[in-house]
Every structure is written in C-alpha cells, then in structure tokens.
PDB file of N, CA and C in Angstrom:
ATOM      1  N   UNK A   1     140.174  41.309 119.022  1.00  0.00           N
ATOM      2  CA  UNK A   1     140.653  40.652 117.823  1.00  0.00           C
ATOM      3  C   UNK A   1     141.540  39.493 118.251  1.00  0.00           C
ATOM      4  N   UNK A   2     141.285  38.480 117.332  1.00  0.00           N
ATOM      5  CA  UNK A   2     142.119  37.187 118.465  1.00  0.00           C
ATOM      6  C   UNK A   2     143.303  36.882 116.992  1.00  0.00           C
ATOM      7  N   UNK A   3     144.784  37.183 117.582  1.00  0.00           N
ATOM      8  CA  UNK A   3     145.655  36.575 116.510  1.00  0.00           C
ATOM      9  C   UNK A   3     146.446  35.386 117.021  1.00  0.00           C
ATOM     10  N   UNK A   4     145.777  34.894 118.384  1.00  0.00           N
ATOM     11  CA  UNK A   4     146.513  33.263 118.752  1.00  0.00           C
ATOM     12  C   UNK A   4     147.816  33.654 119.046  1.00  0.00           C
ATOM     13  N   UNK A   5     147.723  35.172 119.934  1.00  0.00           N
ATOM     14  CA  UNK A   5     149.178  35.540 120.871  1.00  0.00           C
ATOM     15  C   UNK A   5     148.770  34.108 122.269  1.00  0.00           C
ATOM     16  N   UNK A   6     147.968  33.965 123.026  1.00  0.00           N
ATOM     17  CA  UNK A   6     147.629  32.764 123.850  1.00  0.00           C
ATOM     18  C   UNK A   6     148.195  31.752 123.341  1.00  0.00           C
ATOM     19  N   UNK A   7     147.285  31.641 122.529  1.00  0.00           N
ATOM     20  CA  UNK A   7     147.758  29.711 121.670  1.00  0.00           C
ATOM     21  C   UNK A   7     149.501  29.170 121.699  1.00  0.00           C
ATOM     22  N   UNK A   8     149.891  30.684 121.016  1.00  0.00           N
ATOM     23  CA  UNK A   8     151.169  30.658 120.611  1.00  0.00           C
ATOM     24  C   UNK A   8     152.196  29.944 121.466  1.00  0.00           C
ATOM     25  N   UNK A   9     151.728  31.394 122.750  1.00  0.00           N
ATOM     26  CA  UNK A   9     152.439  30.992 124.208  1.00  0.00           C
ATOM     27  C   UNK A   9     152.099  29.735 124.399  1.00  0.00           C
ATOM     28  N   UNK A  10     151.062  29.375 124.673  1.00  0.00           N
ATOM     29  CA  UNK A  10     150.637  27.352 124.831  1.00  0.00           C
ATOM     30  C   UNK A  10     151.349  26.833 124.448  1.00  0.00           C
ATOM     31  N   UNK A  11     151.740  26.672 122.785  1.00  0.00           N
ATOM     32  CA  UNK A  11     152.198  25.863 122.253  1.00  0.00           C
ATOM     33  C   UNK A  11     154.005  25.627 122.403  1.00  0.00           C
ATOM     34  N   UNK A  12     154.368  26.896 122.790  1.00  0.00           N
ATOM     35  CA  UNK A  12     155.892  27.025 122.533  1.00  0.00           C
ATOM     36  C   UNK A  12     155.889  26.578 124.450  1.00  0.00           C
ATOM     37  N   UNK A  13     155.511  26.960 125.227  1.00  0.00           N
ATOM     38  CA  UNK A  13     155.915  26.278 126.721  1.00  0.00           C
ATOM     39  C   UNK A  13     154.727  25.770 127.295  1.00  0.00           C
ATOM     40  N   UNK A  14     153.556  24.952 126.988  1.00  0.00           N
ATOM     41  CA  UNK A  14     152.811  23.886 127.368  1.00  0.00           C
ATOM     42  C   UNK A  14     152.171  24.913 128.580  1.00  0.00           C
ATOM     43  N   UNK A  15     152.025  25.746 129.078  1.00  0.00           N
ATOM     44  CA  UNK A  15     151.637  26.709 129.922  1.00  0.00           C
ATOM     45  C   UNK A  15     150.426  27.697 129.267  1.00  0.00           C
ATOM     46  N   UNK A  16     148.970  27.588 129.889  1.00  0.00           N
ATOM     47  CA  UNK A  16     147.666  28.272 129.414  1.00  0.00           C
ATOM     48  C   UNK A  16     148.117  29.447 130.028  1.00  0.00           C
ATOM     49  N   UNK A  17     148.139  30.882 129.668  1.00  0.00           N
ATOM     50  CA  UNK A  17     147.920  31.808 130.246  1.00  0.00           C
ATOM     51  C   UNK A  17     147.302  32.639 130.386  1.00  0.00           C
ATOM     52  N   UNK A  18     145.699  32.597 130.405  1.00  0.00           N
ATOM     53  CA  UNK A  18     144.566  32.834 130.810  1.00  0.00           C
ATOM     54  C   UNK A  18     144.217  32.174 131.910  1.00  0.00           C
ATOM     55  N   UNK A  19     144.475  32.958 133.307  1.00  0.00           N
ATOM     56  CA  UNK A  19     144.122  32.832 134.354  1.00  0.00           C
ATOM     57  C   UNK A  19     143.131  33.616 134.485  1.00  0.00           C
ATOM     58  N   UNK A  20     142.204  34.801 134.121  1.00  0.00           N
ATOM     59  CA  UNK A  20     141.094  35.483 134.576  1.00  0.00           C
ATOM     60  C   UNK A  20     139.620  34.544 134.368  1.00  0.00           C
ATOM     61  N   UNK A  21     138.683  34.432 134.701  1.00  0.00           N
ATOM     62  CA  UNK A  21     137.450  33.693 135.015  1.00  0.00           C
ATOM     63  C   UNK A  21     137.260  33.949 133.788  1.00  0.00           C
ATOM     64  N   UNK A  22     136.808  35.903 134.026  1.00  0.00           N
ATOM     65  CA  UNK A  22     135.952  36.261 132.637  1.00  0.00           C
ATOM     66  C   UNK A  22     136.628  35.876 131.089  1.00  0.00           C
ATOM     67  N   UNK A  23     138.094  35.664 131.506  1.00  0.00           N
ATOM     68  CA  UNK A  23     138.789  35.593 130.096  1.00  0.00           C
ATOM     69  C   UNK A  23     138.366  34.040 129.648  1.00  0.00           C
ATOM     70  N   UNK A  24     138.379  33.081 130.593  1.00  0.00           N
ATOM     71  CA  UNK A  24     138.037  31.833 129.746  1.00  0.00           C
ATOM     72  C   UNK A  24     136.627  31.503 129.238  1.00  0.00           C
ATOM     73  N   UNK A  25     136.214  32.187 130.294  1.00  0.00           N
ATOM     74  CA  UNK A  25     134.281  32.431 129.868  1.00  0.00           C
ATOM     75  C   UNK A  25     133.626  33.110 128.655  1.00  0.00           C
ATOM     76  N   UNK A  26     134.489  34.192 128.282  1.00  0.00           N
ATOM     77  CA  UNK A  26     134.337  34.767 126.933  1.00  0.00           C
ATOM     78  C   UNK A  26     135.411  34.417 126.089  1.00  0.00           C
ATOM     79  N   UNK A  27     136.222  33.514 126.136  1.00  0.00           N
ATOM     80  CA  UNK A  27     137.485  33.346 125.283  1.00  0.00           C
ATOM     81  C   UNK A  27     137.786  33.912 124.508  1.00  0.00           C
ATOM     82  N   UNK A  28     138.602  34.884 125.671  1.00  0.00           N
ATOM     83  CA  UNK A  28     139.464  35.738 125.245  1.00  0.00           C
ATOM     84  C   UNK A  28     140.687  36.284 126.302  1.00  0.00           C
ATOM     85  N   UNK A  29     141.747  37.023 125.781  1.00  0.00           N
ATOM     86  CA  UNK A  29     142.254  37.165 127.203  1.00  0.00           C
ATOM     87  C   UNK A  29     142.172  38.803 127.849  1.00  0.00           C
ATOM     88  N   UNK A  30     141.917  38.748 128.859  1.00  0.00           N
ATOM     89  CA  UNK A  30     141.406  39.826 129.547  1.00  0.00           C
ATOM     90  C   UNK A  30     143.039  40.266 130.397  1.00  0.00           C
ATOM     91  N   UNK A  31     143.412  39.596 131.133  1.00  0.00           N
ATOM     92  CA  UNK A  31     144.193  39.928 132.257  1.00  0.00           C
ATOM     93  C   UNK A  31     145.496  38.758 131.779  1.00  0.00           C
ATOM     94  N   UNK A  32     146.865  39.329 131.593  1.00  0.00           N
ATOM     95  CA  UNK A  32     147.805  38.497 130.693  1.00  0.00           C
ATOM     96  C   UNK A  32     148.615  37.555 131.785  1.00  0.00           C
ATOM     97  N   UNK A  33     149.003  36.434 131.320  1.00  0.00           N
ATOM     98  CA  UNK A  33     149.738  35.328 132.592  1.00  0.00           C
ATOM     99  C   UNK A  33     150.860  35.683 132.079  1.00  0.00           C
ATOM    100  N   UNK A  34     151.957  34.668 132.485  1.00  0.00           N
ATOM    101  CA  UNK A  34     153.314  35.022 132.362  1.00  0.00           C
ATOM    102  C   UNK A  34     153.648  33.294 132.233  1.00  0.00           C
ATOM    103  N   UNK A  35     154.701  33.077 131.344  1.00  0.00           N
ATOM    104  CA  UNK A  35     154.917  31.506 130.973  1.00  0.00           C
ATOM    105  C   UNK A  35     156.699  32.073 130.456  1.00  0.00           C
ATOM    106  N   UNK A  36     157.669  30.974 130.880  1.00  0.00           N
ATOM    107  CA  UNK A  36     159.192  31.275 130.312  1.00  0.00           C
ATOM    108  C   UNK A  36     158.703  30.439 129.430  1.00  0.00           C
ATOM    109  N   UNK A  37     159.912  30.735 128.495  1.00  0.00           N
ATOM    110  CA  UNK A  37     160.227  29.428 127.405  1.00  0.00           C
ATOM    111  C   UNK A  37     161.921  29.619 127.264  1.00  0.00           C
ATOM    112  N   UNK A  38     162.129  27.990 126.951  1.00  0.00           N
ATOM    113  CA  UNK A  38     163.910  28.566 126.034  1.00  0.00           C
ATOM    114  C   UNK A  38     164.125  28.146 124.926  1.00  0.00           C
ATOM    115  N   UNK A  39     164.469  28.976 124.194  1.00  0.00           N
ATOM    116  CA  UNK A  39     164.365  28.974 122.685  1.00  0.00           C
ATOM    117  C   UNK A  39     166.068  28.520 122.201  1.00  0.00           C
ATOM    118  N   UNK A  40     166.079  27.485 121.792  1.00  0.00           N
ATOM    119  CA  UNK A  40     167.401  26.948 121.155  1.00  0.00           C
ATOM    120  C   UNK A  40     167.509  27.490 120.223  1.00  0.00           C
ATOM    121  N   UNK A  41     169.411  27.648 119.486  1.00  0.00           N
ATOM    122  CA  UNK A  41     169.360  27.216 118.349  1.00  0.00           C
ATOM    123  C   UNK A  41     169.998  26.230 117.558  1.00  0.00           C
ATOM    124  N   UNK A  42     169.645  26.002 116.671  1.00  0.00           N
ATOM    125  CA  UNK A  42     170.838  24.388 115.823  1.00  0.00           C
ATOM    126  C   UNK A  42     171.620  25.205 115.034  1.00  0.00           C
ATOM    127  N   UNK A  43     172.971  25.074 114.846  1.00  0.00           N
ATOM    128  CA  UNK A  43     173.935  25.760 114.625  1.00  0.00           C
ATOM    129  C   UNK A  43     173.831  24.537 113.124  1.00  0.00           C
ATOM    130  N   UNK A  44     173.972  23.767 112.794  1.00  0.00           N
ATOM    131  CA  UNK A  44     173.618  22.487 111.756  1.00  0.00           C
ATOM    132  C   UNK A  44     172.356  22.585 110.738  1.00  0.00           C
ATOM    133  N   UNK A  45     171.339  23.787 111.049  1.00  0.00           N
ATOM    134  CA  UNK A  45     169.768  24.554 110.571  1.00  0.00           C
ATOM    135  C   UNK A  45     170.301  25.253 109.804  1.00  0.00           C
ATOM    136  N   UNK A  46     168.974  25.715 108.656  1.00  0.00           N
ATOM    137  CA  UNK A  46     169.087  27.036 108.454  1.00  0.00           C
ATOM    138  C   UNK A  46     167.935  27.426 108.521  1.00  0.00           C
ATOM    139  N   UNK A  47     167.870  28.816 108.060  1.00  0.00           N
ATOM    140  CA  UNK A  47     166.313  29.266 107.956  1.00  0.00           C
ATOM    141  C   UNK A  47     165.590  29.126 109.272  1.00  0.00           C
ATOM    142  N   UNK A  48     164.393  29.014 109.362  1.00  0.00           N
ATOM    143  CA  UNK A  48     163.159  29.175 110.617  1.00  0.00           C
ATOM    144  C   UNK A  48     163.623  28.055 111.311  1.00  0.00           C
ATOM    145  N   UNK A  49     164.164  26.997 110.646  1.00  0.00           N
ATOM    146  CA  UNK A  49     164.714  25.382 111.354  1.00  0.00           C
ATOM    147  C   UNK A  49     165.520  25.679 112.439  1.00  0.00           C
ATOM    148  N   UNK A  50     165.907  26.921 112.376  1.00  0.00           N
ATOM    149  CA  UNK A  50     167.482  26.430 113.308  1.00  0.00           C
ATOM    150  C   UNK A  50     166.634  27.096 115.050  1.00  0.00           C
ATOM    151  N   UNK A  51     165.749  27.612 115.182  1.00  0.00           N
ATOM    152  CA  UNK A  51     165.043  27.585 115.746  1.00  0.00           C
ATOM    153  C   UNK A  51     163.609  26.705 116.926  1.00  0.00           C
ATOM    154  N   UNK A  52     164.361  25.857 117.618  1.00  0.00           N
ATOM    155  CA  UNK A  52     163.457  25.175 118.785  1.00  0.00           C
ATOM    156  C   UNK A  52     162.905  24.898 119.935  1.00  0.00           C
ATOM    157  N   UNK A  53     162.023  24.406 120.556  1.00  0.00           N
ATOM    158  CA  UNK A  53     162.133  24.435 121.963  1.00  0.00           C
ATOM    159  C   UNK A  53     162.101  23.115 122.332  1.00  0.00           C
ATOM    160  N   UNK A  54     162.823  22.640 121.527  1.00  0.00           N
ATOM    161  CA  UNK A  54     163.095  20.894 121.982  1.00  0.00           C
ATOM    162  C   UNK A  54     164.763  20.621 122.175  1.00  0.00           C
ATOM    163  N   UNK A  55     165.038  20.004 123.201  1.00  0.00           N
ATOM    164  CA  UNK A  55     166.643  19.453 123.533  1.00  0.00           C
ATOM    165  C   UNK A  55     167.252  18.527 122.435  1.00  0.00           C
ATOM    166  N   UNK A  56     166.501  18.075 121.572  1.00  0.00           N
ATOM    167  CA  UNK A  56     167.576  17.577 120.230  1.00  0.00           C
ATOM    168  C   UNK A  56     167.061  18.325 119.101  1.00  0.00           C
TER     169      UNK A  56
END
C-alpha cells in the first residue's frame, strides 16, 4: 500500500531513500534508507506554520 512515507522523506530532506534495486524497479520500498532532517520552529507562527525545514 503506498501512503508517500518515501516521497514525504524526499521532500522534507531532498534525500531518495530507496536504495534496494528491486524497490525502484517495482516502485516501491522494499529495504528502508535512512535521511536526517531538522525541523524548525517559528516562535512568530501558529498552527502547522510554525513548523519548517527552511532557515528563514
């Protein structure tokens, strides 16, 4: 079942983590990578906003 746990990771630290052959060949992920991220927050936000992974 694909709910874009991959994508997600992509999108929040620019890092694919599907390293297995078979996983990109059947797109899907088979064998899980590992990617950091750092998650800010804006103290000036509210709600989902105050939440980023950008330095301003």
């Amino acid at each position: 079942i694909d709910h874009g746990k991959t994508s997600l990771v992509r999108s929040l630290t620019n890092i694919w983590t599907d390293r297995h052959s078979e996983s990109i060949k059947r797109n899907m992920t088979i064998k899980l990578g590992y990617a950091d991220a750092i998650i800010r927050i804006c103290n000036k936000c509210s709600g989902y906003d105050r939440f980023t992974i950008n330095k301003k």
